[in-house]
N, C-alpha and C. Protein backbone atom coordinates (compact mmCIF):
# COMPACT_ATOMS: atom_id res chain seq x y z
N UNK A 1 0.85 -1.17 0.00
CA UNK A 1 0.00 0.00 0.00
C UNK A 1 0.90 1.23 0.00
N UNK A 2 0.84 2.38 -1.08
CA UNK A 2 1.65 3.36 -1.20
C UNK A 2 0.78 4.51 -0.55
N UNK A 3 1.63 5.10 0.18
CA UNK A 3 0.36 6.63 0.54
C UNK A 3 1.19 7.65 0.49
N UNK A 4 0.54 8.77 0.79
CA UNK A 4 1.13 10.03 0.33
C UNK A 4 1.43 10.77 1.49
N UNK A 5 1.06 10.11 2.79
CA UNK A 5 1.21 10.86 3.89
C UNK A 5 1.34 9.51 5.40
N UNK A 6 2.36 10.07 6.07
CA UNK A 6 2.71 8.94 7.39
C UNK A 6 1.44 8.29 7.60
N UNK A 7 1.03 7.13 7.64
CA UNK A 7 -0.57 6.93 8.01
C UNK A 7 -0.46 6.91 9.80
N UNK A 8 -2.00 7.20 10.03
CA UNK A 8 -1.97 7.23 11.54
C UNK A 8 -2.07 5.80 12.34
N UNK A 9 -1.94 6.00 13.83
CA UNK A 9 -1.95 4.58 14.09
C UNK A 9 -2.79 3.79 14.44
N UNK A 10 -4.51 4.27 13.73
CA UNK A 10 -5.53 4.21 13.61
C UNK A 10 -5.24 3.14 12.26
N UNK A 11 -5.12 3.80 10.98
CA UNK A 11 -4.53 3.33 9.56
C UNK A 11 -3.74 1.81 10.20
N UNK A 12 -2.77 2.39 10.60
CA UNK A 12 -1.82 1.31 10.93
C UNK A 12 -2.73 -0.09 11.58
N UNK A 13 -3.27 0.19 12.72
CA UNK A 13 -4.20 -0.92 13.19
C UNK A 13 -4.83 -1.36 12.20
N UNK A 14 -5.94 -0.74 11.17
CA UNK A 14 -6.83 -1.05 10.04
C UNK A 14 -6.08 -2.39 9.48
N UNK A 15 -4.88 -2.16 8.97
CA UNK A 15 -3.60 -2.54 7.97
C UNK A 15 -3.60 -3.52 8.58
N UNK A 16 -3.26 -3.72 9.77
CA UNK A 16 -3.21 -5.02 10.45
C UNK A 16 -3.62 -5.78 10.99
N UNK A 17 -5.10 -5.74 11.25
CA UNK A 17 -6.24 -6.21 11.14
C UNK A 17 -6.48 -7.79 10.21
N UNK A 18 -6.66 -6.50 8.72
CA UNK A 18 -6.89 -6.90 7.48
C UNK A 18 -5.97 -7.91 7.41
N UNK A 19 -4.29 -7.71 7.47
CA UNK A 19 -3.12 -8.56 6.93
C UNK A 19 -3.31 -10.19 7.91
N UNK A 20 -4.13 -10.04 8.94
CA UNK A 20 -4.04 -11.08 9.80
C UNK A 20 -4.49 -12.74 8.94
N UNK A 21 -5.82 -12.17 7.86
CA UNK A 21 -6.31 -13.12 7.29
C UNK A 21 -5.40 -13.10 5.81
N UNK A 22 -4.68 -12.15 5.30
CA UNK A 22 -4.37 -12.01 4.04
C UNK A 22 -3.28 -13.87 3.89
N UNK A 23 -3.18 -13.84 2.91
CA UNK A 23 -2.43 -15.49 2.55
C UNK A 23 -1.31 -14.29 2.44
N UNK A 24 -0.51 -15.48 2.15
CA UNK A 24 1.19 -15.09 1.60
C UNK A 24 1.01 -14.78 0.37
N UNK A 25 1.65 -13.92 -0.60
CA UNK A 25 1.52 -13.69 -1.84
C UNK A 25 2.91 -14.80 -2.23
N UNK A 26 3.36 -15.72 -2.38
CA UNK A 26 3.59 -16.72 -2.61
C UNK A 26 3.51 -17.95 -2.08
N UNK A 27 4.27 -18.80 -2.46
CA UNK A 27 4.20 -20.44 -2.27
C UNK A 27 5.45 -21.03 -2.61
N UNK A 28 5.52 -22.02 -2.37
CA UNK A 28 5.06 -22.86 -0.78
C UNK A 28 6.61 -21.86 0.07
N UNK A 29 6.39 -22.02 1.56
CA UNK A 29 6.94 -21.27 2.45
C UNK A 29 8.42 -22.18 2.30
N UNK A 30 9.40 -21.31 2.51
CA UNK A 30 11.10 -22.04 2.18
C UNK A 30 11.56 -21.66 1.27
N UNK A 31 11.19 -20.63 0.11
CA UNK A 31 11.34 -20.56 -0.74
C UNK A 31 13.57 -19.90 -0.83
N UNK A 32 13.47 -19.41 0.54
CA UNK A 32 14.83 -18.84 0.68
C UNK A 32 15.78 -20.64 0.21
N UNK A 33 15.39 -21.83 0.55
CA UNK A 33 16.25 -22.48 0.36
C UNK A 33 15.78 -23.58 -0.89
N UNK A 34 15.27 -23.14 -1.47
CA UNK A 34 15.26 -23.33 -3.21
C UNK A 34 15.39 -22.58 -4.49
N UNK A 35 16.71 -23.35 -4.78
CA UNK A 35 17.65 -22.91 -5.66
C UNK A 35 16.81 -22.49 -6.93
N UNK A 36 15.89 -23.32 -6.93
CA UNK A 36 15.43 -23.07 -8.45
C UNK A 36 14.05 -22.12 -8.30
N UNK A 37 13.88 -21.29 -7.30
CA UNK A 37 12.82 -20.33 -7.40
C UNK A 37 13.60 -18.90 -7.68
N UNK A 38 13.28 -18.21 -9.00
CA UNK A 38 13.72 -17.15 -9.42
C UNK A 38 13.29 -15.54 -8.68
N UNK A 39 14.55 -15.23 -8.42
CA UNK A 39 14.18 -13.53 -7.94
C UNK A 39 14.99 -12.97 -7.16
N UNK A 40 15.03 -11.87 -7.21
CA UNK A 40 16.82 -11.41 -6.75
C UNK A 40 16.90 -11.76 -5.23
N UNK A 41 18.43 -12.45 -5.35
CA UNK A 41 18.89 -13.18 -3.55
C UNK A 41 19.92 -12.06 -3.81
N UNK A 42 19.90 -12.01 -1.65
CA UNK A 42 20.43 -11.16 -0.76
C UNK A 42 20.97 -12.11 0.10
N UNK A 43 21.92 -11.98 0.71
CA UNK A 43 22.79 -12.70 1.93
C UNK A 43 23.77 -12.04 2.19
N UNK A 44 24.04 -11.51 3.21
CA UNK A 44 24.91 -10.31 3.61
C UNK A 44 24.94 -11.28 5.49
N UNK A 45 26.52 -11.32 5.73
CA UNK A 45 26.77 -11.67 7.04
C UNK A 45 27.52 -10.47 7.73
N UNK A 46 27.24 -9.84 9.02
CA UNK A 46 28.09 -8.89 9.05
C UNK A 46 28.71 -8.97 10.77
N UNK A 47 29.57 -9.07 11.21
CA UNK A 47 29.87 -9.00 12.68
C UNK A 47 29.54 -7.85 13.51
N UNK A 48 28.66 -8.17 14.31
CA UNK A 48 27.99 -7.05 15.61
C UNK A 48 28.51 -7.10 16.86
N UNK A 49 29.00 -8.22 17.04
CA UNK A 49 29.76 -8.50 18.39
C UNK A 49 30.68 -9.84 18.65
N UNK A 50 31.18 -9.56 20.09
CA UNK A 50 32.12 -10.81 20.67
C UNK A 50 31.57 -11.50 21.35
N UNK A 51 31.63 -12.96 21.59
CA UNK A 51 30.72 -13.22 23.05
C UNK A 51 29.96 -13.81 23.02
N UNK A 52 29.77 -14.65 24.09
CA UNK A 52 28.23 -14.95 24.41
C UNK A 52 26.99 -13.88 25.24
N UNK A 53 27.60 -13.18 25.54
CA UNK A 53 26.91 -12.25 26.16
C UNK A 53 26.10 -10.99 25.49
N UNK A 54 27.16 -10.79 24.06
CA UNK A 54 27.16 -10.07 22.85
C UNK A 54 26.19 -11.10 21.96
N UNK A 55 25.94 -12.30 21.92
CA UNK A 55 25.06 -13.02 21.55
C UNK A 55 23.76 -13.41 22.42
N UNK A 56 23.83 -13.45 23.36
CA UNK A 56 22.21 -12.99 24.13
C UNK A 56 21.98 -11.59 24.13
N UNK A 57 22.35 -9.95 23.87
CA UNK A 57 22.12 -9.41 23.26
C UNK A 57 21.78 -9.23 21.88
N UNK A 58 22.07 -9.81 20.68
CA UNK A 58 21.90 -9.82 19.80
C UNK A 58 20.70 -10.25 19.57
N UNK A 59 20.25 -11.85 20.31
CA UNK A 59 19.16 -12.14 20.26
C UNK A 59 17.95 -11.73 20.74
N UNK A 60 17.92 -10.56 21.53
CA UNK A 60 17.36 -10.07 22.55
C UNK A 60 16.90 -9.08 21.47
N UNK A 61 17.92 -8.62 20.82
CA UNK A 61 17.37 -7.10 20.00
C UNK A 61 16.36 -7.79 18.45
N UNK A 62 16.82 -9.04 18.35
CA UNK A 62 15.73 -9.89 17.21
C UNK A 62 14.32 -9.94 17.86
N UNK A 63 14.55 -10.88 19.10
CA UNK A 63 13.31 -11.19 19.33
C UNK A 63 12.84 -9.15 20.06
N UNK A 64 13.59 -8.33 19.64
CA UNK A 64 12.60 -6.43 20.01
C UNK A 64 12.26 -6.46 18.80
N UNK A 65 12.67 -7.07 17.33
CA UNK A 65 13.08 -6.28 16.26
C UNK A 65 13.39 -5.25 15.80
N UNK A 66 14.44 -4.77 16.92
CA UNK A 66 15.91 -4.08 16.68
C UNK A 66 16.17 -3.67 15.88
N UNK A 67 16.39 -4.32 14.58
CA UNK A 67 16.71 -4.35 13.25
C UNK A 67 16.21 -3.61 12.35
N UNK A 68 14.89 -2.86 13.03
CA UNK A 68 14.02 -2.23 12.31
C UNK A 68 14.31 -0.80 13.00
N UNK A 69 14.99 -0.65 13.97
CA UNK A 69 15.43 0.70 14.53
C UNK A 69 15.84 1.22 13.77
N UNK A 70 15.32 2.06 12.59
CA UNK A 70 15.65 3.10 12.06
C UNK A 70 15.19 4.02 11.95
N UNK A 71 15.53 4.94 10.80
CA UNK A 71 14.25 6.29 10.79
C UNK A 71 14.05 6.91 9.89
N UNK A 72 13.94 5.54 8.72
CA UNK A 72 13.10 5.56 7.48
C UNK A 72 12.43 4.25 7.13
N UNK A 73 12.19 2.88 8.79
CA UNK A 73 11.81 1.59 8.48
C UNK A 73 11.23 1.45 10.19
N UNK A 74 10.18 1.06 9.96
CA UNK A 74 9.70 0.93 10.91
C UNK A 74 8.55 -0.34 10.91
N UNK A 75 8.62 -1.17 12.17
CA UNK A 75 7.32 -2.35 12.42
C UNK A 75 6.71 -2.13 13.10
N UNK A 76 5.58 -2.19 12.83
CA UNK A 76 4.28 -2.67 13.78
C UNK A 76 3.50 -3.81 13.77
N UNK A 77 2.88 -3.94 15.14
CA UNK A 77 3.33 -3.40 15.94
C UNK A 77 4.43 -3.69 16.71
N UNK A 78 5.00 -2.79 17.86
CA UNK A 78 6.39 -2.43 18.02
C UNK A 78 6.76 -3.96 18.34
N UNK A 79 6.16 -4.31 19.71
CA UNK A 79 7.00 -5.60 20.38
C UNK A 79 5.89 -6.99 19.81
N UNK A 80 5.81 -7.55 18.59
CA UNK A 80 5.32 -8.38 18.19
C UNK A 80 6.09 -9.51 18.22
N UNK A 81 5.37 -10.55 18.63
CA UNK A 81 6.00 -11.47 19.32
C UNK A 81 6.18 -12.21 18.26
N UNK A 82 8.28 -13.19 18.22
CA UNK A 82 8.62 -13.78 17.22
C UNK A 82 8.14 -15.19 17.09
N UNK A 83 7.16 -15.13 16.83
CA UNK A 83 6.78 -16.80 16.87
C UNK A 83 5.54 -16.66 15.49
N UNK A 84 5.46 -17.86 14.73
CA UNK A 84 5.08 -18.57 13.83
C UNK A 84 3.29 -18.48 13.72
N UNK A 85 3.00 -17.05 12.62
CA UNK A 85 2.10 -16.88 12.62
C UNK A 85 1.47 -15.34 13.22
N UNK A 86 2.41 -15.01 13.66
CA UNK A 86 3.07 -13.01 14.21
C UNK A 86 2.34 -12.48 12.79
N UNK A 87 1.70 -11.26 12.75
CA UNK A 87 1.76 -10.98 11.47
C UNK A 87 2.41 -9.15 11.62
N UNK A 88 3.18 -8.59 10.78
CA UNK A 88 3.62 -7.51 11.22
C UNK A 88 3.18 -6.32 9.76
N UNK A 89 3.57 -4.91 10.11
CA UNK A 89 3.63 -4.11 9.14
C UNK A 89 4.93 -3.45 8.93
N UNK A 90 5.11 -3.52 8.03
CA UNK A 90 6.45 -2.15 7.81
C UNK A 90 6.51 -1.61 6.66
N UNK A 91 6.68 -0.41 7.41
CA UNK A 91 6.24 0.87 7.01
C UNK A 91 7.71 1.63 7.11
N UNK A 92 7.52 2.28 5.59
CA UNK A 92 8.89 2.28 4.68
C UNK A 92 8.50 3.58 4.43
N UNK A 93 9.70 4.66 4.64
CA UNK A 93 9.32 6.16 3.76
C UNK A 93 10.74 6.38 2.96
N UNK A 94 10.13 6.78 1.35
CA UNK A 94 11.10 6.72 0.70
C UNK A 94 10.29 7.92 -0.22
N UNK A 95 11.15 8.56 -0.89
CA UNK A 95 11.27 9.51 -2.37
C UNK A 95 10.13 10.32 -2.06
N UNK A 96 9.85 10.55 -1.33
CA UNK A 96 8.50 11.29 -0.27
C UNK A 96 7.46 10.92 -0.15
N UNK A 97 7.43 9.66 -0.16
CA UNK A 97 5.92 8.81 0.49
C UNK A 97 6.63 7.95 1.40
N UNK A 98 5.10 6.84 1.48
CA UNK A 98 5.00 5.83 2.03
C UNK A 98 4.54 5.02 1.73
N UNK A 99 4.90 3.46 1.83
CA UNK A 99 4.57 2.42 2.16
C UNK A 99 4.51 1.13 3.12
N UNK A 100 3.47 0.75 3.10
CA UNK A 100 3.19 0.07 4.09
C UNK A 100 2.83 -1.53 3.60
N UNK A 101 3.61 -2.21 4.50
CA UNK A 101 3.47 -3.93 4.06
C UNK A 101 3.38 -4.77 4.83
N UNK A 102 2.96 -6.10 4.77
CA UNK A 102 2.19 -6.95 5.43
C UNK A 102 3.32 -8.18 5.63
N UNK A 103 3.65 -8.85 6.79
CA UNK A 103 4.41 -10.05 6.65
C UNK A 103 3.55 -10.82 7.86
N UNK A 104 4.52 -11.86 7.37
CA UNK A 104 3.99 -12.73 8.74
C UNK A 104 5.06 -13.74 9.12
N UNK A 105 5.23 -13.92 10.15
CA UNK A 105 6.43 -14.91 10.91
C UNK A 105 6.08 -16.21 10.30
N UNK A 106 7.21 -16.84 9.81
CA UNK A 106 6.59 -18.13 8.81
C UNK A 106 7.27 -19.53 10.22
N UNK A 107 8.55 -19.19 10.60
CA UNK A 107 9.61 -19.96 11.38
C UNK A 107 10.43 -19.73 12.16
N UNK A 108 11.02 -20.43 12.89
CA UNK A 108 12.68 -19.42 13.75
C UNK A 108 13.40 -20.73 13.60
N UNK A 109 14.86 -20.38 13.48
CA UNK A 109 15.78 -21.23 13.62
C UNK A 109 16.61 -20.74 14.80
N UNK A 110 17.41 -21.79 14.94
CA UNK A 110 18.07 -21.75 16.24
C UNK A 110 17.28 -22.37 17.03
N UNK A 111 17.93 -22.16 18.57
CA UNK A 111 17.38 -22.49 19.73
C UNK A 111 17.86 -24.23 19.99
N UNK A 112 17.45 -24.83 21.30
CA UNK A 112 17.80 -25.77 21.42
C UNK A 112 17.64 -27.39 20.66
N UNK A 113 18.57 -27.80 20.05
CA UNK A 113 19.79 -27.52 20.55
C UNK A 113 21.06 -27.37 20.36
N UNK A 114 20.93 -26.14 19.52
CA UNK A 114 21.75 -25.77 18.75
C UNK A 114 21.48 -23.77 19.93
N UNK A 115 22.56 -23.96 20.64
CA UNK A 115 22.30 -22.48 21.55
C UNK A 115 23.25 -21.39 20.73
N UNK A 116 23.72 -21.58 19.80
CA UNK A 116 24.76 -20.66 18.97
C UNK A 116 24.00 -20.18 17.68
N UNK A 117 23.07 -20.15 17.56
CA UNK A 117 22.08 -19.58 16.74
C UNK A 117 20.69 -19.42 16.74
N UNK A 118 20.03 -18.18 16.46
CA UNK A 118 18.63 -17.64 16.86
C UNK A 118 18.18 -17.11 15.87
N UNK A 119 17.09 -16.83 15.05
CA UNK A 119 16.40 -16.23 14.16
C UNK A 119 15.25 -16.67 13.67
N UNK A 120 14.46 -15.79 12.66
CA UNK A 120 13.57 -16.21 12.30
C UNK A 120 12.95 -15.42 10.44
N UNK A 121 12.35 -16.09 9.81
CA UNK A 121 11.34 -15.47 8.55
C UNK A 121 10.38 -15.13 8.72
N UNK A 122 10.22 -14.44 7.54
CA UNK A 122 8.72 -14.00 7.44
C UNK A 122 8.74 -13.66 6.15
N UNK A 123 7.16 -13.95 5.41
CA UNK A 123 7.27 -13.91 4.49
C UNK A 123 6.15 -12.67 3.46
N UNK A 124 5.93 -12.19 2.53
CA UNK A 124 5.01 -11.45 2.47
C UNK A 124 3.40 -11.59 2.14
N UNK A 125 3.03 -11.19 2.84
CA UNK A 125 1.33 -10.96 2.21
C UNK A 125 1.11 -10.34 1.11
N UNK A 126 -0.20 -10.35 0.70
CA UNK A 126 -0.92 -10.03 -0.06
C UNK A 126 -0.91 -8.32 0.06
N UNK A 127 -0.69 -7.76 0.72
CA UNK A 127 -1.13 -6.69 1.28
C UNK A 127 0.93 -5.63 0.77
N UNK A 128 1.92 -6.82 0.52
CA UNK A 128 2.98 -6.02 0.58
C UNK A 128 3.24 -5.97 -1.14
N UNK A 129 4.07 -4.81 -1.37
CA UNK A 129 4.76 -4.36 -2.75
C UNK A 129 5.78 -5.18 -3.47
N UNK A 130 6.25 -6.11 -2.49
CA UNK A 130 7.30 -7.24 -2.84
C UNK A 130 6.69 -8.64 -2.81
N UNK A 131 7.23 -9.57 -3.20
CA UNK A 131 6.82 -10.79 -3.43
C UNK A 131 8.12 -11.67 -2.68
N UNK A 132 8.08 -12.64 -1.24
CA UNK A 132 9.20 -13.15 -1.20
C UNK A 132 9.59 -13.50 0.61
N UNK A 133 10.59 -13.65 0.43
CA UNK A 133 10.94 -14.47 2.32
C UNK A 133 12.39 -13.52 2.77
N UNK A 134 12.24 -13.58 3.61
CA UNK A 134 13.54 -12.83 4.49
C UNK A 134 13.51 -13.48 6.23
N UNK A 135 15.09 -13.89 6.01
CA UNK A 135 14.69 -14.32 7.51
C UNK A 135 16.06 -13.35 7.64
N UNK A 136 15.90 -13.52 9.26
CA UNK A 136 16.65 -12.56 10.20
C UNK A 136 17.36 -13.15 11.42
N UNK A 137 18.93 -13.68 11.39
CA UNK A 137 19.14 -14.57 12.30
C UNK A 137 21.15 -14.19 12.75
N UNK A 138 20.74 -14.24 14.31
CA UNK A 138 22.19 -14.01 14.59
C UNK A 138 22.87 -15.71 15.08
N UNK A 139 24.00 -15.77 14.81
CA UNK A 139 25.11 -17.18 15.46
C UNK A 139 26.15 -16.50 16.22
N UNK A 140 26.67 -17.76 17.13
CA UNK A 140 27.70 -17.11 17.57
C UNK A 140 29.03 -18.53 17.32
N UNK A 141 29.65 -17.66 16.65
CA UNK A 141 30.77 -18.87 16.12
C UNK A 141 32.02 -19.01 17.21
N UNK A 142 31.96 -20.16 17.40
CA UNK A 142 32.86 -20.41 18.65
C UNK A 142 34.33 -20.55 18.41
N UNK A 143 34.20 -20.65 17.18
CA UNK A 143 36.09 -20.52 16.92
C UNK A 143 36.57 -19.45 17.35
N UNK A 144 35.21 -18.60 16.55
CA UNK A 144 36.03 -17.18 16.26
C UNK A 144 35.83 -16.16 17.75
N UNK A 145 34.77 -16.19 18.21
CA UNK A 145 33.96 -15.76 19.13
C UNK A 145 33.40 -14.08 18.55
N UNK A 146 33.38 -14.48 17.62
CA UNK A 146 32.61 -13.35 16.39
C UNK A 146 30.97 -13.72 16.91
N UNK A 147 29.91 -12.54 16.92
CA UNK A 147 28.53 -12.85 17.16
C UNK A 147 28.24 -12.09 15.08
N UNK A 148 27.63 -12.70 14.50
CA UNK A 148 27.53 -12.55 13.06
C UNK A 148 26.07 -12.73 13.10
N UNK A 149 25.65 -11.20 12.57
CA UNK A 149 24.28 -11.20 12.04
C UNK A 149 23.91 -11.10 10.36
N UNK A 150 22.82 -11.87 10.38
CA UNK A 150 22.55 -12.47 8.63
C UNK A 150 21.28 -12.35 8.54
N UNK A 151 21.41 -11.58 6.75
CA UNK A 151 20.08 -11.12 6.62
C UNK A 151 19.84 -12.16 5.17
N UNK A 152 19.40 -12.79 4.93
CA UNK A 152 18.92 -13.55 3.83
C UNK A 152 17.77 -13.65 3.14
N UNK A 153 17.71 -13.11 1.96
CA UNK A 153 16.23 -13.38 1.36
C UNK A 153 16.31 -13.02 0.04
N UNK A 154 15.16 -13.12 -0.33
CA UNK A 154 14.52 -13.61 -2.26
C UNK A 154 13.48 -13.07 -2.43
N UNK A 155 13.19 -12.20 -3.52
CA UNK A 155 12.18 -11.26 -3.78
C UNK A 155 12.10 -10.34 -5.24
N UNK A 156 10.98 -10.64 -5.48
CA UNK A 156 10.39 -9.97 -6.85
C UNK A 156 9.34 -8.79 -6.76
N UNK A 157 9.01 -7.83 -7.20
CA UNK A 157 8.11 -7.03 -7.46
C UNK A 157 7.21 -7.49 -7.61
N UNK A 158 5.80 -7.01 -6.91
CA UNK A 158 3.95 -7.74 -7.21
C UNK A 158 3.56 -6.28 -7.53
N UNK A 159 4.35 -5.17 -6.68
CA UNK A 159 2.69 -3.82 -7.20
C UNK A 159 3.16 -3.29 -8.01
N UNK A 160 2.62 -2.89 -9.06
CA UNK A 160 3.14 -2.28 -10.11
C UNK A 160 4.25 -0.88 -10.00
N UNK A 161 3.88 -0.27 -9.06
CA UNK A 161 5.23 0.95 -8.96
C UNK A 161 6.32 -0.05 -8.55
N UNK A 162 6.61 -1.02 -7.78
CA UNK A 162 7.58 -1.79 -7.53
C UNK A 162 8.27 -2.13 -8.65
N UNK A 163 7.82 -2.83 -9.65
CA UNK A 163 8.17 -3.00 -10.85
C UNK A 163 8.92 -2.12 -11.61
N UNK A 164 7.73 -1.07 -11.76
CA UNK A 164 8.36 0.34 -12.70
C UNK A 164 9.57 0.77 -12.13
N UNK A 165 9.87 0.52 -10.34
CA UNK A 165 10.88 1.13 -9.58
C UNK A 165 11.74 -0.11 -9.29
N UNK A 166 11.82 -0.88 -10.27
CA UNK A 166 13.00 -1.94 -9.49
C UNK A 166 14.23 -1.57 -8.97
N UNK A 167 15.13 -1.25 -9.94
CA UNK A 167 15.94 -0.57 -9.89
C UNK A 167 16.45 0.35 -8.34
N UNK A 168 15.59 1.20 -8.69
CA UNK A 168 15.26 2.29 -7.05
C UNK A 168 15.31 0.65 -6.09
N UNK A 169 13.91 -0.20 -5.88
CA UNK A 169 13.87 -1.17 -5.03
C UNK A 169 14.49 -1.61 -4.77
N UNK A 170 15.75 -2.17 -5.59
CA UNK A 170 16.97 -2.87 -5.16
C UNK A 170 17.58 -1.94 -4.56
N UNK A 171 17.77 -0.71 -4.35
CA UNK A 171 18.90 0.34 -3.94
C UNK A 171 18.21 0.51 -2.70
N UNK A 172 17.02 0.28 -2.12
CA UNK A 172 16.70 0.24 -0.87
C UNK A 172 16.99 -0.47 0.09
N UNK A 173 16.46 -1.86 -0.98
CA UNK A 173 17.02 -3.13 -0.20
C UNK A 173 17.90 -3.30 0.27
N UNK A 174 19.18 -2.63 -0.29
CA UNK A 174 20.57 -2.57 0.00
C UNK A 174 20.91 -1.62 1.08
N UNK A 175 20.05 -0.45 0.90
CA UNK A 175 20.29 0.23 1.69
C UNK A 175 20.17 0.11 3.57
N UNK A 176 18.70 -0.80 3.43
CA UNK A 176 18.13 -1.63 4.74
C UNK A 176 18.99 -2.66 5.23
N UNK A 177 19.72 -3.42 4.24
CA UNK A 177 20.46 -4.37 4.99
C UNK A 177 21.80 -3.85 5.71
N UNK A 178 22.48 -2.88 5.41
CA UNK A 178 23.09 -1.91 5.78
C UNK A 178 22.92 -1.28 7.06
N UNK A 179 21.95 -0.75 7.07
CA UNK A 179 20.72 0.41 7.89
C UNK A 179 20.31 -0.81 9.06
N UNK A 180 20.14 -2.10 8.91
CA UNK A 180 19.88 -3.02 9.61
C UNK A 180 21.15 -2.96 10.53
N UNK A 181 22.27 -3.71 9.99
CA UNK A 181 23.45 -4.08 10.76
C UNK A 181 23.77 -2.90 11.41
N UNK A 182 23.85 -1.96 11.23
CA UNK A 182 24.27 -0.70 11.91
C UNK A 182 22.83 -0.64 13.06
N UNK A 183 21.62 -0.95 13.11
CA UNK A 183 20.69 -0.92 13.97
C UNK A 183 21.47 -2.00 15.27
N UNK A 184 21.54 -3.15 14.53
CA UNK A 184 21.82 -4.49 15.57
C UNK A 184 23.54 -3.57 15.92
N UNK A 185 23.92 -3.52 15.66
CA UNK A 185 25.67 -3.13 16.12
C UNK A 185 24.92 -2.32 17.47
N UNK A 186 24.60 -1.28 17.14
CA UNK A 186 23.82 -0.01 18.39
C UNK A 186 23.04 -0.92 19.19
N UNK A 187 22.30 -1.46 19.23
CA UNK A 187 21.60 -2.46 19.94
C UNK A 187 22.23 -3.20 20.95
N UNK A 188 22.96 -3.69 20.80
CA UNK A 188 24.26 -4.14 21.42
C UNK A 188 25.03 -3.10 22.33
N UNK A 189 25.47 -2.64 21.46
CA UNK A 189 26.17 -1.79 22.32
C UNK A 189 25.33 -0.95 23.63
N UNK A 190 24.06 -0.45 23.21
CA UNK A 190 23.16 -0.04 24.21
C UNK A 190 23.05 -0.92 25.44
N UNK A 191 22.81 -2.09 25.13
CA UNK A 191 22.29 -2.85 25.96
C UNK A 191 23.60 -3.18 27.10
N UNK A 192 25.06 -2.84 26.27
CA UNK A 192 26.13 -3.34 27.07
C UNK A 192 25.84 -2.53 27.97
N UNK A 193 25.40 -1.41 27.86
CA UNK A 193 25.81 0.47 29.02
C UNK A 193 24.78 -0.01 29.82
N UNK A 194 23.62 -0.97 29.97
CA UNK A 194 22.66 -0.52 30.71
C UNK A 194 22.85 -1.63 32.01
């Protein structure tokens, strides 16, 4: 949904309401780990911290969605809980609008018993401008004692300005995964001071 003005958080509720029943605008869910489904892949690993301690922070700022701490990307609602079937909005301001999109928590990886990795997907509704899966997941590699956050996902244009704006779209995308790791780095670090 493109609008021309911040929607209120009246709008915002409406949006998410609606997205609760919307299906996925694709099929079947996994699509991040099949090779043969076409549409531009992203995988970017980036180091946020040391530690295990730097890794129960990390995970801490996933399961806030942290990642979305910015201030041109934003979810609602804020503290939506990461579990399977969550449905969220985000709400994107770019080239002087807005848009607003529909996901929903498809899975999480990690957890026991495997305690060196945490994350989770989501994939899009009917309701979003993109077509596709993104999951969001930190490890903590014990060789290195590197905490490495990874953004992975696959996605095509569904609304027609998306299309006309691929180009632009990809330069966002890029820009968010970026805009992400620099969210989770601060995240961390906040949480060390407190």
């Amino acid at each position: 949904m493109f609008l021309l003005r911040r929607p209120t958080t009246a709008a915002i509720d409406r949006f998410l309401q609606d997205a609760r029943d919307a299906p996925l605008s694709y099929g079947p869910v996994g699509i991040l780990d099949d090779e043969t489904v076409s549409g531009a892949r992203d995988d970017v690993a980036v180091v946020v911290g040391h530690g295990a301690a730097d890794f129960e922070r990390a995970r801490s700022a996933l399961m806030a969605w942290r990642q979305f701490d910015l201030d041109w990307v934003e979810v609602f609602p804020r503290q939506a809980p990461v579990a399977a079937g969550s449905v969220v909005a985000v709400l994107i301001r770019h080239l002087g609008f807005w848009s607003l999109n529909g996901c929903r928590v498809l899975y999480r990886v990690g957890g026991p018993p495997d305690e060196t990795r945490f994350g989770y997907a989501y994939g899009t509704l009917t309701s979003h401008a993109e077509a596709g899966e993104e999951l969001f997941d930190v490890c903590l590699n014990r060789q290195t004692d590197e905490v490495v956050y990874r953004i992975r996902a696959i996605s095509w244009p569904r609304a027609p300005l998306a299309r006309i704006g691929q180009p632009y779209v990809r330069v966002l995308q890029a820009r968010f995964r970026a805009h992400s790791a620099a969210a989770m780095r601060r995240a961390i670090r906040v949480a060390r001071s407190t």
